[in-house]
N, C-alpha and C. Protein backbone atom coordinates (compact mmCIF):
# COMPACT_ATOMS: atom_id res chain seq x y z
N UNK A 1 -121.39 -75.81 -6.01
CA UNK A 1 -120.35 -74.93 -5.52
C UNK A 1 -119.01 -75.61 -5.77
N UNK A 2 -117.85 -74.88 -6.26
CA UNK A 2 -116.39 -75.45 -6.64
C UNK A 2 -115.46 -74.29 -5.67
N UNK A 3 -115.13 -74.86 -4.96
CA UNK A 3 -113.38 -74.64 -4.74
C UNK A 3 -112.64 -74.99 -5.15
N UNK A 4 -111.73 -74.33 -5.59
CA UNK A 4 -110.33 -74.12 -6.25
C UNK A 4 -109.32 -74.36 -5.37
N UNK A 5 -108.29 -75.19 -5.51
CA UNK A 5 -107.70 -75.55 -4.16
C UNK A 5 -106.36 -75.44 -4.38
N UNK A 6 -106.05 -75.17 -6.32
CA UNK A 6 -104.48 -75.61 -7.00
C UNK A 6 -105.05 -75.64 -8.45
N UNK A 7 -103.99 -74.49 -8.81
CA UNK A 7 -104.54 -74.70 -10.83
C UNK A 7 -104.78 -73.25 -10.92
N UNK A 8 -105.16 -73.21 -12.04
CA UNK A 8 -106.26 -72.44 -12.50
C UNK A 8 -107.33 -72.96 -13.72
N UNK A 9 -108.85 -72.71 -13.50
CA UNK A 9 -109.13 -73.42 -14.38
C UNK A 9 -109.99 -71.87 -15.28
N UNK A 10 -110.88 -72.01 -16.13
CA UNK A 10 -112.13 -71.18 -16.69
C UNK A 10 -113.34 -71.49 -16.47
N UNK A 11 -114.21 -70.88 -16.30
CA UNK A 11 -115.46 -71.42 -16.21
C UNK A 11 -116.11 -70.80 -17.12
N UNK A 12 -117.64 -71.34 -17.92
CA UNK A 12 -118.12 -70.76 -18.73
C UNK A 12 -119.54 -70.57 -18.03
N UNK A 13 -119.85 -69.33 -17.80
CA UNK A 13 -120.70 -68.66 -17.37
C UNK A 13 -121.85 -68.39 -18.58
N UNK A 14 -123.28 -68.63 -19.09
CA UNK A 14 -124.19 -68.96 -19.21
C UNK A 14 -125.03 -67.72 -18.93
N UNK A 15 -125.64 -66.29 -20.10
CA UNK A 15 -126.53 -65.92 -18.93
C UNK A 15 -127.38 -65.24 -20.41
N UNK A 16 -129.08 -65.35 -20.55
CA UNK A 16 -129.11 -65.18 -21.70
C UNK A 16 -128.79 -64.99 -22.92
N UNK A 17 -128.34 -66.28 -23.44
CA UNK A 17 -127.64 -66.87 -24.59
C UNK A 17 -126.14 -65.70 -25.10
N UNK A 18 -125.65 -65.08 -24.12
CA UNK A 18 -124.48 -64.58 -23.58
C UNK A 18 -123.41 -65.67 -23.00
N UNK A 19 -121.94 -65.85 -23.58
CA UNK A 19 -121.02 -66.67 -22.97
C UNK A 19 -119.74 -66.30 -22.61
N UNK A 20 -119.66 -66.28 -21.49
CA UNK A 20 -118.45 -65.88 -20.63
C UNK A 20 -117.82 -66.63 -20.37
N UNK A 21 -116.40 -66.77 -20.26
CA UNK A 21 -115.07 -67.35 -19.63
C UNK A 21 -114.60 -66.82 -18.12
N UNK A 22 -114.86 -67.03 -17.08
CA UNK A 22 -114.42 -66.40 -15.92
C UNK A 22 -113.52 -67.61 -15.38
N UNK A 23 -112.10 -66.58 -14.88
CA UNK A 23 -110.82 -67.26 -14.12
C UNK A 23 -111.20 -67.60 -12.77
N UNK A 24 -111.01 -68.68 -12.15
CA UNK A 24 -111.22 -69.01 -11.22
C UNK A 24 -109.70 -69.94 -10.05
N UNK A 25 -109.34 -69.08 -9.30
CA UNK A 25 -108.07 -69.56 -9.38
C UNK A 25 -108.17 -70.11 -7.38
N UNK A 26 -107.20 -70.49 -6.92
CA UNK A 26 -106.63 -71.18 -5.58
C UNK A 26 -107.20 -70.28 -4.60
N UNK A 27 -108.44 -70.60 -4.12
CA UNK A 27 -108.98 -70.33 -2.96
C UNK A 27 -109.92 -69.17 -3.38
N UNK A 28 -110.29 -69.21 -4.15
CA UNK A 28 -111.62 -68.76 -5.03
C UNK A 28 -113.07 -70.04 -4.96
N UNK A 29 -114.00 -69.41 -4.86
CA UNK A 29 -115.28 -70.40 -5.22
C UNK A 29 -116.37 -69.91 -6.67
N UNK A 30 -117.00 -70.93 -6.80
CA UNK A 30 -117.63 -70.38 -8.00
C UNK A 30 -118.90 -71.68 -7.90
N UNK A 31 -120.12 -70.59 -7.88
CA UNK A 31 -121.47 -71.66 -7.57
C UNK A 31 -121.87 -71.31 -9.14
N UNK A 32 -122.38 -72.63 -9.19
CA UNK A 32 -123.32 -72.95 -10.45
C UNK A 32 -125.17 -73.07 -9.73
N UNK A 33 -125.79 -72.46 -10.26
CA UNK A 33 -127.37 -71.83 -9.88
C UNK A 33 -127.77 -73.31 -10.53
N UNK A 34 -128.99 -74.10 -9.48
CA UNK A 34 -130.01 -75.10 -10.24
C UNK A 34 -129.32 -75.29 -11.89
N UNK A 35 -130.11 -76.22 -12.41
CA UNK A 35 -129.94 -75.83 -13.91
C UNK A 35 -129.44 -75.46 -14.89
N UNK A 36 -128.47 -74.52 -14.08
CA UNK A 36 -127.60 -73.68 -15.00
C UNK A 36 -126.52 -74.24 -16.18
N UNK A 37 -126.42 -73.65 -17.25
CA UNK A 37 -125.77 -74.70 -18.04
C UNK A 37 -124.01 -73.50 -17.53
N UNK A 38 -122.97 -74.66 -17.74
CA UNK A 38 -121.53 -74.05 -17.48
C UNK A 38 -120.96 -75.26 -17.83
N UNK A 39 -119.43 -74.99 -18.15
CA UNK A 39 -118.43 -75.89 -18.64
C UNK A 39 -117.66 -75.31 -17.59
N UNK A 40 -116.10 -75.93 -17.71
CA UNK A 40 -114.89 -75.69 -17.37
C UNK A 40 -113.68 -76.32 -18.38
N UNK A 41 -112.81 -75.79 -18.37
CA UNK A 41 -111.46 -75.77 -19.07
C UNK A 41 -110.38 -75.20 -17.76
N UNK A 42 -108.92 -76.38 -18.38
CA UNK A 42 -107.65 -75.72 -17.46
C UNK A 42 -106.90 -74.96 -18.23
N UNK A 43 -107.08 -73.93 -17.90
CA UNK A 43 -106.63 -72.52 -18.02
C UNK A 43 -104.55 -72.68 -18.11
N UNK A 44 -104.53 -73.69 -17.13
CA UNK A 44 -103.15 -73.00 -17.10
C UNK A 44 -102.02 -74.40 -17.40
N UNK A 45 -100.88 -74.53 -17.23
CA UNK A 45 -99.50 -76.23 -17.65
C UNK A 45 -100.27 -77.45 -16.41
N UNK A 46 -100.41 -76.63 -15.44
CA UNK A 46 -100.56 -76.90 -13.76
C UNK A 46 -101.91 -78.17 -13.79
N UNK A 47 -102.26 -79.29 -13.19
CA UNK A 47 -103.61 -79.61 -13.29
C UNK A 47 -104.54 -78.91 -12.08
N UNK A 48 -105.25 -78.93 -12.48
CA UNK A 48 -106.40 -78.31 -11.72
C UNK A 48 -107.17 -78.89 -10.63
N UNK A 49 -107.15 -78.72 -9.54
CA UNK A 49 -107.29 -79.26 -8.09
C UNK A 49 -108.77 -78.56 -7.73
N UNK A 50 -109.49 -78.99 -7.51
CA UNK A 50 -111.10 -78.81 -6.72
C UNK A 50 -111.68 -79.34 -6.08
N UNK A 51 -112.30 -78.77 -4.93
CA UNK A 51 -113.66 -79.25 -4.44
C UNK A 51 -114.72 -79.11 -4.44
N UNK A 52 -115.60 -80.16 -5.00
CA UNK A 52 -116.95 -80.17 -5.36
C UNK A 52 -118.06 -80.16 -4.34
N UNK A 53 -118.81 -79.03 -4.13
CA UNK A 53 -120.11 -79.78 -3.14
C UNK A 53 -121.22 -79.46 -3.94
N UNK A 54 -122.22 -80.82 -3.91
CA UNK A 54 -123.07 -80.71 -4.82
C UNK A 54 -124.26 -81.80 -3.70
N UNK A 55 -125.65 -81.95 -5.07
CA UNK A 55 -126.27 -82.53 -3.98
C UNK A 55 -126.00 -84.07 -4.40
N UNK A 56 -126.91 -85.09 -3.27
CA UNK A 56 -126.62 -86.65 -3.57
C UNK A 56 -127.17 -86.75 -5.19
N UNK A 57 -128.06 -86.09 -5.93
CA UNK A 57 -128.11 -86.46 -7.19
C UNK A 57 -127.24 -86.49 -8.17
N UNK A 58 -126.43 -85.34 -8.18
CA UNK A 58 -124.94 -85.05 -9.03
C UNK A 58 -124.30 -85.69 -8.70
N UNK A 59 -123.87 -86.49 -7.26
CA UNK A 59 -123.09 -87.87 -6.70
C UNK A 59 -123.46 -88.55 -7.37
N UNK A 60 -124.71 -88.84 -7.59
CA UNK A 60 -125.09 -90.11 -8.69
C UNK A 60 -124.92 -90.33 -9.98
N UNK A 61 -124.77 -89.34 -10.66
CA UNK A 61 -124.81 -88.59 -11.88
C UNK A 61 -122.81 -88.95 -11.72
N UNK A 62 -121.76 -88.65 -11.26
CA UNK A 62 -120.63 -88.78 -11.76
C UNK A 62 -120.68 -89.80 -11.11
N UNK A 63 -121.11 -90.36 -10.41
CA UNK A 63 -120.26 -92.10 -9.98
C UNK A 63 -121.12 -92.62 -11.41
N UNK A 64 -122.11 -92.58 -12.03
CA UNK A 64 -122.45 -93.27 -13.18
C UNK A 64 -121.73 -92.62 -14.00
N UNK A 65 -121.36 -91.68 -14.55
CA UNK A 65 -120.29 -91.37 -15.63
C UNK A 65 -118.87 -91.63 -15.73
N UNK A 66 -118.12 -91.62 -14.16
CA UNK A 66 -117.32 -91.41 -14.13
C UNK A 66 -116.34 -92.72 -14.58
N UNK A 67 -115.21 -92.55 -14.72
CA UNK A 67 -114.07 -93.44 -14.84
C UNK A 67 -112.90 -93.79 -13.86
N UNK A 68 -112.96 -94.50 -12.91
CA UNK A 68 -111.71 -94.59 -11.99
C UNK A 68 -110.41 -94.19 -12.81
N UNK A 69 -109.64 -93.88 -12.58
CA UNK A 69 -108.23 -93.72 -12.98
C UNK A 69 -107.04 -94.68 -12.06
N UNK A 70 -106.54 -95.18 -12.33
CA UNK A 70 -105.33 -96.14 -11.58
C UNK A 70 -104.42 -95.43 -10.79
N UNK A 71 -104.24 -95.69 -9.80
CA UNK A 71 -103.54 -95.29 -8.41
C UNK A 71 -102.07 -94.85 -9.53
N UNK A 72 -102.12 -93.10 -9.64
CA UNK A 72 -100.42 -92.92 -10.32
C UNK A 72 -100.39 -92.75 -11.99
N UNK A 73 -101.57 -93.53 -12.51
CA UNK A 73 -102.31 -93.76 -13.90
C UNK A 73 -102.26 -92.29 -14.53
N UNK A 74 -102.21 -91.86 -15.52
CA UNK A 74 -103.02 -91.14 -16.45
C UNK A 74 -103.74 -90.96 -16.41
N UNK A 75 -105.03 -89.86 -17.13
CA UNK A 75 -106.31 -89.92 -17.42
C UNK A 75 -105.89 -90.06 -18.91
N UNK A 76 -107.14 -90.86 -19.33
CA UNK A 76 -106.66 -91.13 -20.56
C UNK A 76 -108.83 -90.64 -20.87
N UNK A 77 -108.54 -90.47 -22.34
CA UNK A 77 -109.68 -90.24 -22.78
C UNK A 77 -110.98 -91.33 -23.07
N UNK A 78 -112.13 -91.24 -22.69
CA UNK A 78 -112.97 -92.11 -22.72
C UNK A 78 -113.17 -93.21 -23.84
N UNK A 79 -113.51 -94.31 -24.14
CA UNK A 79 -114.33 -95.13 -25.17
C UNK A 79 -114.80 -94.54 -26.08
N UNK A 80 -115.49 -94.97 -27.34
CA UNK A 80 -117.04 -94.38 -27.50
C UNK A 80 -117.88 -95.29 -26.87
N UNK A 81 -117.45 -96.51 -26.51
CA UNK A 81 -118.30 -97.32 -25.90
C UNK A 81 -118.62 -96.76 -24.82
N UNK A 82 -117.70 -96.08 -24.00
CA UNK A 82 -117.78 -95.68 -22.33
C UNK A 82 -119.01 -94.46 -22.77
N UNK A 83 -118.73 -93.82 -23.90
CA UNK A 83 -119.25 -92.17 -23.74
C UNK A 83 -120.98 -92.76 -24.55
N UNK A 84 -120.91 -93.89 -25.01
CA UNK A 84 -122.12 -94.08 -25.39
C UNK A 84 -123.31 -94.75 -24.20
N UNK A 85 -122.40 -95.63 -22.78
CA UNK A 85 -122.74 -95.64 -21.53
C UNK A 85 -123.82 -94.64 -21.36
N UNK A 86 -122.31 -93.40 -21.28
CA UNK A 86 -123.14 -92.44 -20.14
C UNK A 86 -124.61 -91.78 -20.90
């Protein structure tokens, strides 16, 4: 499940090999089903603000992927070393 909190982002909706773009904007939610395959993209100049609730496995799953960013920092784009990690 995602809340939208600030932004706007897209989501790509998945539904027999059918692909949708749905807007998902500030105080909107949008659940992803088990399994389900979906992306996201920011839709809009603005960055995109969310809250994630998911279960402790997907916790595990981005603390092993993820990348701290520096207090104020950039996101800057991964390694191939980092992306060959995950």
């Amino acid at each position: 499940m995602f809340v939208m909190i600030s932004g706007v982002v897209e989501s790509l909706v998945v539904a027999d090999k059918d692909f949708t773009w749905v807007s998902v904007g500030p105080g909107q939610t949008f659940h992803v089903p088990p399994n389900a395959k979906h992306g996201w993209r920011n839709a809009g100049p603005a960055p995109a603000v969310m809250i994630v609730i998911s279960t402790s496995t997907m916790g595990r799953f981005f603390k092993d992927v993820g990348k701290p960013r520096a207090a104020g920092g950039r996101a800057t784009a991964p390694s191939s070393s980092e992306i060959e990690h995950s």
